[in-house]
Protein backbone atom coordinates (compact mmCIF):
# COMPACT_ATOMS: atom_id res chain seq x y z
CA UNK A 1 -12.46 -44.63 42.42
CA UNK A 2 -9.75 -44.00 44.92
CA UNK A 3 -5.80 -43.90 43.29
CA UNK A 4 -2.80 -44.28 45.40
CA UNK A 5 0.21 -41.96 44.51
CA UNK A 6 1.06 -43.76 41.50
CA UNK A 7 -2.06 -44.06 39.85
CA UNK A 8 -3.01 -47.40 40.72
CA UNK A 9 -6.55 -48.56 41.85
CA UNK A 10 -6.62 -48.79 45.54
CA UNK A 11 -7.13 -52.03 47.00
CA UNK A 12 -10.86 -52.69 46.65
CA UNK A 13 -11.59 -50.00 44.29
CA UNK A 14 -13.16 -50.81 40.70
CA UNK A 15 -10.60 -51.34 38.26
CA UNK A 16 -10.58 -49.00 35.13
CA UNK A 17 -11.18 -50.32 31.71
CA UNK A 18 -7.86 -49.95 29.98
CA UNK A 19 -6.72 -51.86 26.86
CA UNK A 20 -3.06 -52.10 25.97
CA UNK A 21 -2.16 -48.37 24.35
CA UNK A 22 -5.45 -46.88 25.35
CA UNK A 23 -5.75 -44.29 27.81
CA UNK A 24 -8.28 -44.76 30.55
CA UNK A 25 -9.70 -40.90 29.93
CA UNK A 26 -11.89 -41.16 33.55
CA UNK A 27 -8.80 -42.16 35.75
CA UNK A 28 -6.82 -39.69 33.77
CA UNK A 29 -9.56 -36.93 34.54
CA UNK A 30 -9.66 -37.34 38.34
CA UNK A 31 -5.95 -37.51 37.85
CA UNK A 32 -4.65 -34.46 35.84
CA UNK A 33 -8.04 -33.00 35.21
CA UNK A 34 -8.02 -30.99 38.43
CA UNK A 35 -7.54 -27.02 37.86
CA UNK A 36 -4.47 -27.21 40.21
CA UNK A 37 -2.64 -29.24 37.24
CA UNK A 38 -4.16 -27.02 34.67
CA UNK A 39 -0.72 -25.10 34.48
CA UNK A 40 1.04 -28.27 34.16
CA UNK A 41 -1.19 -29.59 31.07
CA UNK A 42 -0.92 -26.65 29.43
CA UNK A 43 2.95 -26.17 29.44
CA UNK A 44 3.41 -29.95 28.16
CA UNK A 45 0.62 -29.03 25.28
CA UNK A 46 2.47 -26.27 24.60
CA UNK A 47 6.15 -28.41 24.24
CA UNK A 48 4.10 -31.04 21.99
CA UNK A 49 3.12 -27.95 19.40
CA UNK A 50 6.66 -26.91 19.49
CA UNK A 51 8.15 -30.10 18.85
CA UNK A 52 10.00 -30.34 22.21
CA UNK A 53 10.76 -33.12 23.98
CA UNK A 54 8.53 -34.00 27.23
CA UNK A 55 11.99 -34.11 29.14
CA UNK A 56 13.39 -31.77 32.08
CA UNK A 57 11.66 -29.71 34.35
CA UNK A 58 9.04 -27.01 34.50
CA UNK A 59 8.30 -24.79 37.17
CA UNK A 60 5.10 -22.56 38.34
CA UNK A 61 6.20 -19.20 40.24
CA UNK A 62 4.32 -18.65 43.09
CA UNK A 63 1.46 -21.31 43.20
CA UNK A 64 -1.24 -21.52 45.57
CA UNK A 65 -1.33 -24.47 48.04
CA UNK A 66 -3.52 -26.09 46.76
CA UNK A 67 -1.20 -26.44 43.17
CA UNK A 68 1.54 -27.19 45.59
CA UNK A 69 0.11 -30.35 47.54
CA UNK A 70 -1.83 -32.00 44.38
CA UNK A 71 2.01 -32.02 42.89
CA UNK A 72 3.37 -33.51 45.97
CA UNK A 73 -0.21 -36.00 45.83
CA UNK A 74 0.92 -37.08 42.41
CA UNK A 75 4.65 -37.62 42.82
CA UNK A 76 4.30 -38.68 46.46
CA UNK A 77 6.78 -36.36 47.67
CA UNK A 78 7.19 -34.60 51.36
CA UNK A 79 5.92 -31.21 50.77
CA UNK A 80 8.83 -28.50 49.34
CA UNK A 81 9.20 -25.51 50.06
CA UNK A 82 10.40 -22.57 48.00
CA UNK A 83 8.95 -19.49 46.03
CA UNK A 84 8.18 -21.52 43.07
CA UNK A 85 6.87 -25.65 42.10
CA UNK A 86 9.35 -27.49 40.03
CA UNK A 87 8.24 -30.83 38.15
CA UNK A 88 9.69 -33.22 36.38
CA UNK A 89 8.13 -34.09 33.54
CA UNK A 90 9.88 -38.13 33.04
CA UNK A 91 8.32 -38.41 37.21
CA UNK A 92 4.89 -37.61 35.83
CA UNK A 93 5.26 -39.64 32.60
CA UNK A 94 6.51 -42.59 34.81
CA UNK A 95 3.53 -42.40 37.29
CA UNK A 96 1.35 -42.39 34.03
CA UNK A 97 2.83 -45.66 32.22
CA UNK A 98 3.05 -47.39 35.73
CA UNK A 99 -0.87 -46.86 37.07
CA UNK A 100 -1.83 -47.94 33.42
CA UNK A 101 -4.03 -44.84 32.71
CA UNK A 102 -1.85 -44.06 29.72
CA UNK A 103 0.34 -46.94 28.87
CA UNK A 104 2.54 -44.22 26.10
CA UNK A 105 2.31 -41.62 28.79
CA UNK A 106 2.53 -37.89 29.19
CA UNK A 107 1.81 -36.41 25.73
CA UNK A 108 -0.88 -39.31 24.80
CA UNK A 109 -2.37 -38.16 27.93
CA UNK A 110 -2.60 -34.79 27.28
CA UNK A 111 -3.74 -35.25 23.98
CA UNK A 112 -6.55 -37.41 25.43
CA UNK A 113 -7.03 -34.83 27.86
CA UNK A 114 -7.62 -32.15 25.65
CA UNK A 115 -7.51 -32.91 22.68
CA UNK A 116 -5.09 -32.83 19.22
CA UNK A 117 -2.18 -30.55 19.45
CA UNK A 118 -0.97 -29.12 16.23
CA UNK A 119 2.43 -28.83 15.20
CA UNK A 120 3.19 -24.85 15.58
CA UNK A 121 5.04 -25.54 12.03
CA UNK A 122 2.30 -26.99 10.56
CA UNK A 123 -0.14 -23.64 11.78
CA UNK A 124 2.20 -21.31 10.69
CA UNK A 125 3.08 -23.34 7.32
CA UNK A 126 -0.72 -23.10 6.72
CA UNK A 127 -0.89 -19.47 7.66
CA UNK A 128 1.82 -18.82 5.28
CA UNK A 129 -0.08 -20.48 2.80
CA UNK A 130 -3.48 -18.52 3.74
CA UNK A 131 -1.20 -15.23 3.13
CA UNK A 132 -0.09 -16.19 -0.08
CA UNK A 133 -3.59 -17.09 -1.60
CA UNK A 134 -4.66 -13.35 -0.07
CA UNK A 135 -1.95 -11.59 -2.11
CA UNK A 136 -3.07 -14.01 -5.31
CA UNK A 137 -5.29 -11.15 -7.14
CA UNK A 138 -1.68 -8.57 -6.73
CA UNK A 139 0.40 -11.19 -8.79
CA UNK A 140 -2.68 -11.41 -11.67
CA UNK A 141 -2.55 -7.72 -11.74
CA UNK A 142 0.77 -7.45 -12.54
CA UNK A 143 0.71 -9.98 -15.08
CA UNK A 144 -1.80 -7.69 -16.97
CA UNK A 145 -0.20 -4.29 -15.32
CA UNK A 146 3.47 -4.82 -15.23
CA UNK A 147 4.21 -0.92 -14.84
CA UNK A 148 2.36 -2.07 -11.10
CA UNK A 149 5.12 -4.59 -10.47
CA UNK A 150 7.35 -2.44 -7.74
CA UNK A 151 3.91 -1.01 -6.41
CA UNK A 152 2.85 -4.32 -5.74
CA UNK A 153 6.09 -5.68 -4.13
CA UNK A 154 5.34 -2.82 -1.51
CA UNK A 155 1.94 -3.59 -0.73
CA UNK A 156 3.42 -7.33 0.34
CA UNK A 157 6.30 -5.79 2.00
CA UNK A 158 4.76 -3.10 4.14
CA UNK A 159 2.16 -4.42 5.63
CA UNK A 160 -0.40 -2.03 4.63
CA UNK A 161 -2.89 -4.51 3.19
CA UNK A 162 -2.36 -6.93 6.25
CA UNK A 163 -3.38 -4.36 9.00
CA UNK A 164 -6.26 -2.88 6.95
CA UNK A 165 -7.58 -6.58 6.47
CA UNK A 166 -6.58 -7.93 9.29
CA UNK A 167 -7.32 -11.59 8.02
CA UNK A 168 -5.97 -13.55 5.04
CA UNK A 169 -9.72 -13.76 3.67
CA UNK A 170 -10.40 -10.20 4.29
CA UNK A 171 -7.19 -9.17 2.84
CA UNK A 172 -7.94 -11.59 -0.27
CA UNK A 173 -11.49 -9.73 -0.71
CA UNK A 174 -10.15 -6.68 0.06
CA UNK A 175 -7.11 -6.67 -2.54
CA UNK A 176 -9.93 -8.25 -5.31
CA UNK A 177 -11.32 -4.92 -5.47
CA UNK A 178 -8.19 -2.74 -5.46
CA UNK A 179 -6.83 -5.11 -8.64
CA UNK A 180 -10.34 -4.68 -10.35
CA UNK A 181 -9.83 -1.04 -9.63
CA UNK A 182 -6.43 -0.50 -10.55
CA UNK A 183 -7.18 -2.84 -14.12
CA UNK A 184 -9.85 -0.17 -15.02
CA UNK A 185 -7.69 2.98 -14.74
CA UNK A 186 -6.77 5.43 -15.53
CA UNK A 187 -10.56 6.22 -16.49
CA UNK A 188 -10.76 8.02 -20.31
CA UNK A 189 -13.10 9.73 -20.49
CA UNK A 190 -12.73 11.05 -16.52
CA UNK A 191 -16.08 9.88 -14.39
CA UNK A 192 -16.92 10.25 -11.33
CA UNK A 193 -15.58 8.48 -8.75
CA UNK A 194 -18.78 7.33 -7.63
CA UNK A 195 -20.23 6.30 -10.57
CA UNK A 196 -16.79 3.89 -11.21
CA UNK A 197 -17.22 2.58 -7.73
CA UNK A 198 -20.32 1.74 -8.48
CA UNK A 199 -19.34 0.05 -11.84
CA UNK A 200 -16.36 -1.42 -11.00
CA UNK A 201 -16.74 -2.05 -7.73
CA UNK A 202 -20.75 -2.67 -7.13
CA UNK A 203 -20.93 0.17 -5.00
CA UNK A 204 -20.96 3.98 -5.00
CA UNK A 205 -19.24 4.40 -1.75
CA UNK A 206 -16.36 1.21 -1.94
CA UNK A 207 -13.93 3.88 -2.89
CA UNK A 208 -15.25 7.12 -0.05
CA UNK A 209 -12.27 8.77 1.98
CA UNK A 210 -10.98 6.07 4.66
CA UNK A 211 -12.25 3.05 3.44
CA UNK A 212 -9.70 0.09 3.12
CA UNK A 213 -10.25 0.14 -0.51
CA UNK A 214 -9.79 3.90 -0.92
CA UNK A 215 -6.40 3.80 0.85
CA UNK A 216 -4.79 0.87 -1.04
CA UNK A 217 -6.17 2.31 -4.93
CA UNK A 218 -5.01 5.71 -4.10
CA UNK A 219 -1.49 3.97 -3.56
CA UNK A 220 -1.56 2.28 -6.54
CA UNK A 221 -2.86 5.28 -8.38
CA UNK A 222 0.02 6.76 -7.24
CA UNK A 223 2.12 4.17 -8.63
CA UNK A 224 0.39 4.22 -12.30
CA UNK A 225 0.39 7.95 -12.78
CA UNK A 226 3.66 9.14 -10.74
CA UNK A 227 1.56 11.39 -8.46
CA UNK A 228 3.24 12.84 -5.72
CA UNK A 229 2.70 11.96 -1.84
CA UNK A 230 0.50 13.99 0.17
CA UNK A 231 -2.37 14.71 2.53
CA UNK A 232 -5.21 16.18 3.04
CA UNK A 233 -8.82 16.48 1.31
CA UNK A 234 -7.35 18.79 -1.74
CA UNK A 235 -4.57 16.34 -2.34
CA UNK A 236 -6.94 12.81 -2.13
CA UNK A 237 -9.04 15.09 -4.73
CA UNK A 238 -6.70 15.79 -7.10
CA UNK A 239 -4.90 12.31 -6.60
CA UNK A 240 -8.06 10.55 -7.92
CA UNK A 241 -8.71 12.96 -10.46
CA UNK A 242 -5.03 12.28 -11.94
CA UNK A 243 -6.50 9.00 -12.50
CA UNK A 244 -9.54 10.68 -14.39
CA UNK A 245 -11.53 9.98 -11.35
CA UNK A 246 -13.65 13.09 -9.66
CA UNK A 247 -14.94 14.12 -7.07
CA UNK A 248 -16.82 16.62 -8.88
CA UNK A 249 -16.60 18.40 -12.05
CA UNK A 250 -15.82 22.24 -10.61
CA UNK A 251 -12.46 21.44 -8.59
CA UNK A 252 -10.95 20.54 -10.65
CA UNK A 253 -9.54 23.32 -12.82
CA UNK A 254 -6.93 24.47 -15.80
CA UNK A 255 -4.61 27.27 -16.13
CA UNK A 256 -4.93 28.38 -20.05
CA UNK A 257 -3.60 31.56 -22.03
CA UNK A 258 -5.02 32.61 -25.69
CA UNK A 259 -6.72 29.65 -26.03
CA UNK A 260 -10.11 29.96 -28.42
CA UNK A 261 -13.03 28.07 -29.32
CA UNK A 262 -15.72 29.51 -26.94
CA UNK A 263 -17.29 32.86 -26.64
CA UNK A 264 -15.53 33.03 -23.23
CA UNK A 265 -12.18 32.26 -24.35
CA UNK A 266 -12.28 34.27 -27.30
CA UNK A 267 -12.90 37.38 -25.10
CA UNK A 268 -10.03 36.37 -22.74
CA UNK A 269 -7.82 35.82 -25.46
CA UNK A 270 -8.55 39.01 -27.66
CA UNK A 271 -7.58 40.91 -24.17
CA UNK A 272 -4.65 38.52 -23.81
CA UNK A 273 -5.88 37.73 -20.12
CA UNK A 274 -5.08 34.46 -18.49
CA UNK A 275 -8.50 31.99 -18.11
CA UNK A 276 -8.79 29.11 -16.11
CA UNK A 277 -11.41 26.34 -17.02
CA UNK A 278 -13.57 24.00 -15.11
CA UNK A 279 -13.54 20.18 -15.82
CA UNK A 280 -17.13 20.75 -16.09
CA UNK A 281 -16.71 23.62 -19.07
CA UNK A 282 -14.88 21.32 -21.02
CA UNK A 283 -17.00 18.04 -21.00
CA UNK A 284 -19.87 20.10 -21.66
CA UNK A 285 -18.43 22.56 -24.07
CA UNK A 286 -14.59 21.98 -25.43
CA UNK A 287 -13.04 24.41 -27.66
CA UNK A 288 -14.08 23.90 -31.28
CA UNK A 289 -10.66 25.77 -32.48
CA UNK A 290 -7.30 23.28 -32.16
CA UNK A 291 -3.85 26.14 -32.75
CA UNK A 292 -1.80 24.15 -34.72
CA UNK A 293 0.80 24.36 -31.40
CA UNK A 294 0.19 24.86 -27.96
CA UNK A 295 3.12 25.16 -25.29
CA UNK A 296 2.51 23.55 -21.75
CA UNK A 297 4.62 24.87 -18.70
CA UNK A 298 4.60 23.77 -15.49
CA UNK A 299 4.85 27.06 -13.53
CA UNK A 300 1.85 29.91 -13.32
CA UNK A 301 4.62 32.26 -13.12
CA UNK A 302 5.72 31.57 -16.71
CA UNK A 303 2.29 31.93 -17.58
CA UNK A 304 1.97 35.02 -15.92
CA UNK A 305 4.94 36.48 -17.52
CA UNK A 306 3.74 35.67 -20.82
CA UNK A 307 0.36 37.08 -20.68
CA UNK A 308 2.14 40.57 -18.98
CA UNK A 309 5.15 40.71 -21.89
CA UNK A 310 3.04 39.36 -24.65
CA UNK A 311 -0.71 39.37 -24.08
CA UNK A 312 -2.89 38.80 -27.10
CA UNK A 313 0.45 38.39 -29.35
CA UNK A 314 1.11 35.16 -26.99
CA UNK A 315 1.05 31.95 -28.97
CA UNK A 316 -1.36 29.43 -27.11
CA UNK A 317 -0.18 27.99 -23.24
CA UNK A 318 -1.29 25.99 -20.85
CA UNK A 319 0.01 26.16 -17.48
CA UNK A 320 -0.28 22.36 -15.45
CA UNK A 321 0.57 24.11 -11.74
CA UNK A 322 2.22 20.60 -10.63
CA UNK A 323 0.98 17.34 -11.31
CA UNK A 324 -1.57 17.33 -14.48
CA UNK A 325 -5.34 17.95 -13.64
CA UNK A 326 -8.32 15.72 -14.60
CA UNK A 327 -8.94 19.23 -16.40
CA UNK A 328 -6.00 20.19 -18.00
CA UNK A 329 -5.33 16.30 -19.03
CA UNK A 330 -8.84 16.74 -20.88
CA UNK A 331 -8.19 19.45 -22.49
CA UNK A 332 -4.73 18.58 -23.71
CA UNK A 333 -6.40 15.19 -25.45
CA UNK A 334 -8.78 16.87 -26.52
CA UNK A 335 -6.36 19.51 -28.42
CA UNK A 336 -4.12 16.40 -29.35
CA UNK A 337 -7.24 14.97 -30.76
CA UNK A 338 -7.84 17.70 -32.74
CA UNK A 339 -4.42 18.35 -34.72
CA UNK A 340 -2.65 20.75 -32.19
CA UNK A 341 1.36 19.77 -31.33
CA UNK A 342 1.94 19.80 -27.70
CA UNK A 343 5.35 21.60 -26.20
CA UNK A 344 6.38 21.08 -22.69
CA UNK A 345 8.60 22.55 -20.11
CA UNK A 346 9.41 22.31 -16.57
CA UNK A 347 11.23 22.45 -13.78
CA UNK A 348 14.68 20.62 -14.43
CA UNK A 349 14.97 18.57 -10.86
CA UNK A 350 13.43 15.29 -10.21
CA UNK A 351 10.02 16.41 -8.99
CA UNK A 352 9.81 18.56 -12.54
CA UNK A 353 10.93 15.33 -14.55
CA UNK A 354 8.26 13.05 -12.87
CA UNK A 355 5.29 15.33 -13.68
CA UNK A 356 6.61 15.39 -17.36
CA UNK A 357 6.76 11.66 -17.08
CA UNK A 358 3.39 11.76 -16.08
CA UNK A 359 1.80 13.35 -18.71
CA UNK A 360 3.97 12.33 -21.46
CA UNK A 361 2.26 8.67 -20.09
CA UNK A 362 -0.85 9.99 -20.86
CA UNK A 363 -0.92 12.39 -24.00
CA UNK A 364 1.50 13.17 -26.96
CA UNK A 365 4.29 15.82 -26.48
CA UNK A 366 7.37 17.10 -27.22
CA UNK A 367 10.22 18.94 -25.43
CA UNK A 368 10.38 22.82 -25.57
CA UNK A 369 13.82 23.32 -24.19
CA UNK A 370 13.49 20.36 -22.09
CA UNK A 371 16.61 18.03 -22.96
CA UNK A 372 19.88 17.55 -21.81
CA UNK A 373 21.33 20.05 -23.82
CA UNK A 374 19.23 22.62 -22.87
CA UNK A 375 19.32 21.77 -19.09
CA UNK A 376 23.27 22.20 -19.67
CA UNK A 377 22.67 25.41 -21.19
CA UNK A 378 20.86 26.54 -18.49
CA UNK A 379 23.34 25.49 -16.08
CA UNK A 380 26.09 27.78 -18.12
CA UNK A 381 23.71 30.59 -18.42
CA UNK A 382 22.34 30.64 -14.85
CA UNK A 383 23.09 34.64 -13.11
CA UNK A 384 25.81 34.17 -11.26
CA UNK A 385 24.71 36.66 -8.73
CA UNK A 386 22.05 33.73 -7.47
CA UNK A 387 23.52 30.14 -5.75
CA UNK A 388 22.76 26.77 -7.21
CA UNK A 389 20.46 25.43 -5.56
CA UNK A 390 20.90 21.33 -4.98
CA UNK A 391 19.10 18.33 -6.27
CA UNK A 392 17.14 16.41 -4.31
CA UNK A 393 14.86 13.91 -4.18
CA UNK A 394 14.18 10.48 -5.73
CA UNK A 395 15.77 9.98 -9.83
CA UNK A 396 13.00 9.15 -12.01
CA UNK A 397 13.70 8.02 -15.74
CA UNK A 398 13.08 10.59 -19.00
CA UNK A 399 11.61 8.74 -21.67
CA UNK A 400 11.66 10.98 -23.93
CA UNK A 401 15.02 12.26 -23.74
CA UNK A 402 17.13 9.47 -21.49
CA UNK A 403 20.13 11.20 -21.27
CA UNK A 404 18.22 14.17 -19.38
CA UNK A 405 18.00 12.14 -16.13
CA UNK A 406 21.92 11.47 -16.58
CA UNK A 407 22.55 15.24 -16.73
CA UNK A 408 20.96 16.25 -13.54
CA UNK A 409 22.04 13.23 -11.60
CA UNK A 410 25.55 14.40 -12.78
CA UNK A 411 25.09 17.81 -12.47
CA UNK A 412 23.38 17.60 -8.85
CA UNK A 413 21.63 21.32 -9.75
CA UNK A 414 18.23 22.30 -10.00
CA UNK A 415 17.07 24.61 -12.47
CA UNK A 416 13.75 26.12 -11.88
CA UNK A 417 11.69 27.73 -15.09
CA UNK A 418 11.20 30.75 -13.52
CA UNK A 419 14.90 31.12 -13.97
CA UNK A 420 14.38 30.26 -17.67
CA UNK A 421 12.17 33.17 -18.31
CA UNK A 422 13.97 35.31 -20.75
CA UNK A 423 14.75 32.75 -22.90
CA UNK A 424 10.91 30.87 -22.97
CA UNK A 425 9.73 34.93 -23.89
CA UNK A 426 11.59 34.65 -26.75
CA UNK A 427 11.07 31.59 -28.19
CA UNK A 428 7.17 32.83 -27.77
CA UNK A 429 8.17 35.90 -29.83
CA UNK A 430 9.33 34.24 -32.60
CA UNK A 431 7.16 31.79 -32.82
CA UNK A 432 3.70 30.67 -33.39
């Protein structure tokens, strides 16, 4: 059917079927349906999702002739000139109402044309909700982990989740399994991190290096056991295994010092030698003997200097070189367990009161020189010959002495053990 400018029917042509509010969808085809007006549709779609009024003018930068002259077809205007097509958007809504091919006009005809437009508020209101529902299994967590509260904040304010799921129902899935993870640890007795994939997780490889699920569980493993950042193979290793999760049973080692309760250990400790146990040695085979105390430092070099000044004569020590091994955490339950008192020092700056944190979290101890008074001792006593050296890092609390974290946030000063040498000797001297 022929249209004049307007819309209309040409004389003689059919007339279209068009009740009172309906659009006549053929006219309005052969009308706007061309692909020179599919800019035109598309920018008025675009105002209806955005709530804008169908009012003003839009313009098309360099169109093709052909876009130009079905514009001046439709508005029946001499041909323009220019760089760029301007159109009025109340001219095409008029020429719409007049021919009767939509008697509401422009937007009911472009929702005719192509079809319900959707409020950009409404999408993104529904998105919003679709993000919230993905995060759901982070807020049941911290219902039953509340210690994962802060951890969890971050995983809704960084991002991390999103770009590794990508999608709300990915992320949803994806967050399931970190939660179920997260709920089981940390993992007493330690197993292998396969074997709690696998149980946890229904498969053996949900938690292998790079995975989604790896990534986001070694963050919150960080979170529950106050392990430090890092990178690397060795660090992912030990990360999981402060969590009681291993990679295997041999890399994870402890620093010891007159221990006793195996053949082995009796020999080292008879020659007053430093040993240093496998995870594996002491699921299979613990020591049967528990000293009625055992002093934990955090430094080899303490160790070291015990075995050389003291050697067989050296009450019991274990050394945790940093953050606390699957190993060494074994063995110091396993002493606990077994009657022995645990002592612990360590480096007096914020790095040296989070490990302490950590393992006071997850077995019994008590301070050996490690209070406030003693870190203000040290500060008096410290050779004047070497410079302070300054605090940094992140504050961490000290349960188990609160007025510690006070100190060295007043004091500003690190105190390494090394520098506490003399005085650790002595107290190993006199006692047993």
């Amino acid at each position: 059917m022929d249209l004049t400018h307007d819309g209309y029917a040409a004389p003689g042509a059919a007339a279209g079927r068009v009740a009172d509010g309906t659009v006549d969808v053929p006219r309005l085809r052969r009308l706007l349906g061309a692909p020179e007006f599919g800019w035109l549709v598309e920018r008025v779609r675009g105002r209806l999702a955005a709530g804008q009024p169908l009012t003003g003018a839009v313009s098309l930068a360099a169109p093709t002739p052909g876009q130009r002259s079905a514009v001046e077809r439709l508005l029946a205007r001499a041909p323009g000139g220019g760089r760029s097509l301007t159109v009025r958007l109340e001219a095409v809504d008029a020429v719409l109402r007049r021919s009767g091919i939509s008697p509401d006009g422009l937007a009911a005809a472009v929702t005719a044309l192509t079809g319900p437009v959707t409020p950009l508020a409404q999408v993104r209101a529904a998105e919003d909700a679709a993000w919230d529902r993905a995060y759901a299994p982070l807020d049941a967590l911290v219902l039953d982990r509340p210690e994962l509260a802060a951890w969890a904040a971050r995983v809704r304010a960084d991002g991390l989740a999103r770009r590794l799921g990508r999608t709300p129902g990915a992320v949803h899935t994806l967050l399931t399994g970190v939660c179920a993870a997260l709920r089981a640890l940390p993992a007493e007795p330690a197993v292998s991190l396969a074997a709690f994939a696998a149980h946890v997780l229904g498969s053996a490889h949900a938690l292998d290096d790079g995975t989604p699920q790896a990534t986001l569980t070694l963050s919150g493993i960080r979170a529950l056991t106050g392990f430090a950042d890092g990178s690397g193979a060795e660090w992912r290793r030990d990360a999981w295994a402060s969590a009681g999760l291993l990679k295997d049973e041999l890399s994870s080692t402890v620093l010891t010092l007159n221990l006793r309760g195996t053949p082995a250990l009796d020999w080292t400790a008879d020659e007053g030698e430093p040993a240093v146990l496998t995870l594996r040695q002491l699921i299979r085979r613990p020591p049967s003997v528990a000293s009625p105390a055992v002093r934990i430092c955090e430094n080899p070099a303490v160790l070291a200097a015990a075995a050389d000044a003291l050697g067989p004569a050296c009450p019991p020590m274990i050394c945790l070189q940093g953050q606390p091994s699957a190993a060494a955490l074994a063995l110091l339950r396993h002493l606990h367990g077994n009657g022995s008192d645990l002592y612990y020092h360590g480096d007096f700056d914020w790095g040296g009161l989070r490990i302490a944190g950590a393992l006071l979290s997850r077995v019994p101890w008590r301070p050996w020189r490690y209070t406030a008074a003693d870190y203000r001792a040290a500060l008096v006593g410290s050779d004047s010959k070497l410079a302070p050296r300054p605090l940094t890092g992140v504050p961490t609390r000290t349960p188990w002495d609160p007025d510690l974290a006070e100190a060295l946030a007043e004091a500003g000063i690190r105190v390494e053990e090394e520098r506490e040498l003399d005085l650790l000797l002595s107290d190993l001297r006199g006692r047993p």
